[in-house]
Protein backbone atom coordinates (compact mmCIF):
# COMPACT_ATOMS: atom_id res chain seq x y z
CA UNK A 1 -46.89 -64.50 -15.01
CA UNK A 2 -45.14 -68.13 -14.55
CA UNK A 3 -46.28 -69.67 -11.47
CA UNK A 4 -43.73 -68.10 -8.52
CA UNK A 5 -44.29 -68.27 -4.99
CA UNK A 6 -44.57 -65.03 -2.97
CA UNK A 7 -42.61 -66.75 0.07
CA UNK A 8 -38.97 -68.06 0.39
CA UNK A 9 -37.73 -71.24 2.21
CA UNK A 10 -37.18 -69.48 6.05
CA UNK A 11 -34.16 -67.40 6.35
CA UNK A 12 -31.70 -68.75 8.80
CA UNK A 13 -28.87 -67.99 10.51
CA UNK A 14 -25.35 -68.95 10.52
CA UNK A 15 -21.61 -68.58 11.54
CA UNK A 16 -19.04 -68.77 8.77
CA UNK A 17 -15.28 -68.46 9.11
CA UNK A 18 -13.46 -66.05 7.33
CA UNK A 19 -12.61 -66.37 4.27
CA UNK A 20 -10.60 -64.23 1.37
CA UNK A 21 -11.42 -63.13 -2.38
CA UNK A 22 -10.14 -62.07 -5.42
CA UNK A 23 -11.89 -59.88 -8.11
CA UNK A 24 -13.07 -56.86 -10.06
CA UNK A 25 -15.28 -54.15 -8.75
CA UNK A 26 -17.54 -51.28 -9.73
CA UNK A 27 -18.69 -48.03 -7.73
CA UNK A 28 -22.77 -47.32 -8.71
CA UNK A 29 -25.25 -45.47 -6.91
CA UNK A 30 -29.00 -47.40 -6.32
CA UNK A 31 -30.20 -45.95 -9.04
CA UNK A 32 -27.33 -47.60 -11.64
CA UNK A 33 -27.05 -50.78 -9.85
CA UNK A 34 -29.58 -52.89 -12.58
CA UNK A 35 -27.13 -51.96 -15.33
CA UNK A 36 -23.59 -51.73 -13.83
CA UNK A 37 -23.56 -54.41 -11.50
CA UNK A 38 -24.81 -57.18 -14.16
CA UNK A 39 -22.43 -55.62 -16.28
CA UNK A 40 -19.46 -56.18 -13.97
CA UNK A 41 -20.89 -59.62 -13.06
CA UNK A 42 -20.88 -61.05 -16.77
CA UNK A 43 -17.68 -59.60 -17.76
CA UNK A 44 -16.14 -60.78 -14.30
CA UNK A 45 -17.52 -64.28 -15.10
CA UNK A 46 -16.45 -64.38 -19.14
CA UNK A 47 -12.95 -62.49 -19.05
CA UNK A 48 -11.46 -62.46 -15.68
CA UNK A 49 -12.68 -65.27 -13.33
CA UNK A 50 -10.03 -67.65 -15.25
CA UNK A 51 -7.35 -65.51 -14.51
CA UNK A 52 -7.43 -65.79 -10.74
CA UNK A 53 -5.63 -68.74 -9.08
CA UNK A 54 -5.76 -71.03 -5.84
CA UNK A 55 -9.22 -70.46 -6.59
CA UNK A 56 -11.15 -72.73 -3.89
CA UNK A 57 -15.21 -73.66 -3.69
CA UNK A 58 -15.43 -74.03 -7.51
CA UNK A 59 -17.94 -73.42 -8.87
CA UNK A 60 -19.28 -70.88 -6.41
CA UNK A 61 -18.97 -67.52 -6.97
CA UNK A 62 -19.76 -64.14 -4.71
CA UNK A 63 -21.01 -61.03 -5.48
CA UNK A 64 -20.63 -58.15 -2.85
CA UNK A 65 -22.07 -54.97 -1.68
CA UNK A 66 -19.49 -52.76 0.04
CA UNK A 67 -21.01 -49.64 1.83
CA UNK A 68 -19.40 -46.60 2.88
CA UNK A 69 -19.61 -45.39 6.73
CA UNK A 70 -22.63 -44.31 7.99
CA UNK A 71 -24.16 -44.64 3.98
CA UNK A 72 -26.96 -42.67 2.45
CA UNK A 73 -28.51 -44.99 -0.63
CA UNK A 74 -30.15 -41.93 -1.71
CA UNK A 75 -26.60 -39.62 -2.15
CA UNK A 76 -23.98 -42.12 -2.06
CA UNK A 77 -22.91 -44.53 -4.07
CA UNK A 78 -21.17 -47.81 -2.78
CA UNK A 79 -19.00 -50.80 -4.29
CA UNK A 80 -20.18 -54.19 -5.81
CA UNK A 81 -17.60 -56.98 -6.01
CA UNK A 82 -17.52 -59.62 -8.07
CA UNK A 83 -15.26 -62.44 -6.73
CA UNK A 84 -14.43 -65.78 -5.55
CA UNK A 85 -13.24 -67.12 -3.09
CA UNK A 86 -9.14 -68.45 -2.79
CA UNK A 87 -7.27 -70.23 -0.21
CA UNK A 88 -4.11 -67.24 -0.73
CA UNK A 89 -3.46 -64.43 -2.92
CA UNK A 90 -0.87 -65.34 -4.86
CA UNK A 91 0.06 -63.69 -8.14
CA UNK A 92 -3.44 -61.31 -8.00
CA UNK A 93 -3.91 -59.67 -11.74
CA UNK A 94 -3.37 -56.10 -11.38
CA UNK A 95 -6.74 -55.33 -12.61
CA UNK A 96 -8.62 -57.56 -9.53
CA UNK A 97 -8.65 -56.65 -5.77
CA UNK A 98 -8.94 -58.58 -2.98
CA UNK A 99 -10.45 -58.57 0.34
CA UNK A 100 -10.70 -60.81 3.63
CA UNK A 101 -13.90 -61.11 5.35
CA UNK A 102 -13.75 -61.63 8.51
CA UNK A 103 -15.86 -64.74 10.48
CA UNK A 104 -19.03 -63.39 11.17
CA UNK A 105 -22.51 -64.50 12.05
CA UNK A 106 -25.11 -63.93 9.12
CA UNK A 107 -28.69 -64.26 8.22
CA UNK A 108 -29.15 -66.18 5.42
CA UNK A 109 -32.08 -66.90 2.88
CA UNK A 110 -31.93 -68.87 -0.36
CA UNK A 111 -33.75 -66.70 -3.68
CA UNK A 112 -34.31 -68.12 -6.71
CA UNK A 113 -35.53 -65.00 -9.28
CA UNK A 114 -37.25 -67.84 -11.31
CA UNK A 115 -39.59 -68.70 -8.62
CA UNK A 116 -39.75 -65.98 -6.06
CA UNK A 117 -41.68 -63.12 -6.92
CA UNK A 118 -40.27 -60.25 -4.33
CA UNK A 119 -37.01 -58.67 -3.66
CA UNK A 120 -35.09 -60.82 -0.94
CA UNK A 121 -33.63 -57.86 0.39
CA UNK A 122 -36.28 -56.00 2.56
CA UNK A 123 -37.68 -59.42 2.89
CA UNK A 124 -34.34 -60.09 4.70
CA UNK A 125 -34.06 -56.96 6.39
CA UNK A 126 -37.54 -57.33 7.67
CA UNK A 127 -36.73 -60.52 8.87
CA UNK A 128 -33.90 -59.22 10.91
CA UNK A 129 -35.54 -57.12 12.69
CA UNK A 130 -38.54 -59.37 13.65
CA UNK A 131 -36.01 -61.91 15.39
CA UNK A 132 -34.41 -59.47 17.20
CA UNK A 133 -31.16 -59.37 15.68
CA UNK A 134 -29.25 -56.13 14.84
CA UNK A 135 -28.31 -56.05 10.98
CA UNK A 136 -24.32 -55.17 10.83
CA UNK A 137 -24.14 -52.34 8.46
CA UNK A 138 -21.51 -52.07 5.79
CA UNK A 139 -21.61 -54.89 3.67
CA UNK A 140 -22.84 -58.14 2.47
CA UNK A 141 -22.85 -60.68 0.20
CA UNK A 142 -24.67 -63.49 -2.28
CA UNK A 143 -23.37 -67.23 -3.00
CA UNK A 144 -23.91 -68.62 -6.63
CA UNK A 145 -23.76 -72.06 -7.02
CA UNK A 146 -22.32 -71.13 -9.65
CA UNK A 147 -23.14 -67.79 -11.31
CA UNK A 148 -25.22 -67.93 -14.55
CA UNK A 149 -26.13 -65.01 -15.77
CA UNK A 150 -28.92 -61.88 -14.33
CA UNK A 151 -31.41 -64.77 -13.43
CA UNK A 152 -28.98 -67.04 -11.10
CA UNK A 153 -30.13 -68.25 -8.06
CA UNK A 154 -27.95 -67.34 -4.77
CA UNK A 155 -28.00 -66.99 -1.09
CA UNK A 156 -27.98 -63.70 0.58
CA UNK A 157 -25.58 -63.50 3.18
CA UNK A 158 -26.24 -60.32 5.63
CA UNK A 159 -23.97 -59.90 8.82
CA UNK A 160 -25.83 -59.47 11.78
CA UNK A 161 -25.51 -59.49 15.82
């Protein structure tokens, strides 16, 4: 094993404004998610990211988990996104959806697969909890700065109160 630090930089957290995106989505349950959602991811990022306009915060790019109410990961499967982010939806492909976030507060924690050796979710989660804050169930998202493939480094975005 490459040398990779167990730890992450310290998550913090952060208000962000809303904001809207435009892209292409899959349904998976947890048990699909390692081969559908980099699926959707590269062939978001190689056939369809050029087709969206008013495209803002190039070259970032989001991916997004969706849940459904009151979710079961073990029974039910959920939605990933793969999007970025536009000022207006103006002339949306048919094939591509959009959504508007609304401004929310979020912890945050930069991963990096290349150097962190554990999964920055129930690290995140975990984290959450310890501070006190109450995680805001439903979705969430990560930043790529930009997107490059299954091994790109992003920041985990998780609403919480």
């Amino acid at each position: 094993m490459s040398e990779q630090v167990s730890t992450a930089v310290e998550p913090k957290v952060v208000k962000k404004s809303s904001f809207k995106v435009v892209g292409s989505y899959c349904q998976t349950m947890m048990d699909e998610r390692e081969v559908k959602i980099p699926r959707l991811m590269e062939h978001f990022h190689t056939s369809k990211l050029h087709k969206v306009r008013n495209r803002i915060n190039s070259p970032c790019s989001i991916g997004m988990f969706v849940d459904p109410p009151n979710w079961n990961e073990d029974t039910e499967a959920f939605y990933w996104i793969a999007a970025v982010e536009v000022d207006r939806y103006e002339k949306v492909p048919q094939d591509m959806i959009t959504k508007t976030i609304p401004a929310h507060t979020y912890a945050v924690l930069e991963y990096d697969p290349s150097m962190h050796d554990f999964n920055p979710y129930p690290y995140l989660f975990k984290w959450i909890k310890e501070e006190g804050y109450e995680l805001v169930e439903g979705f969430g998202f990560e930043v790529y700065h930009p997107y490059t493939g299954s091994e790109t480094k992003f920041t985990l975005h998780l609403p919480v109160e």
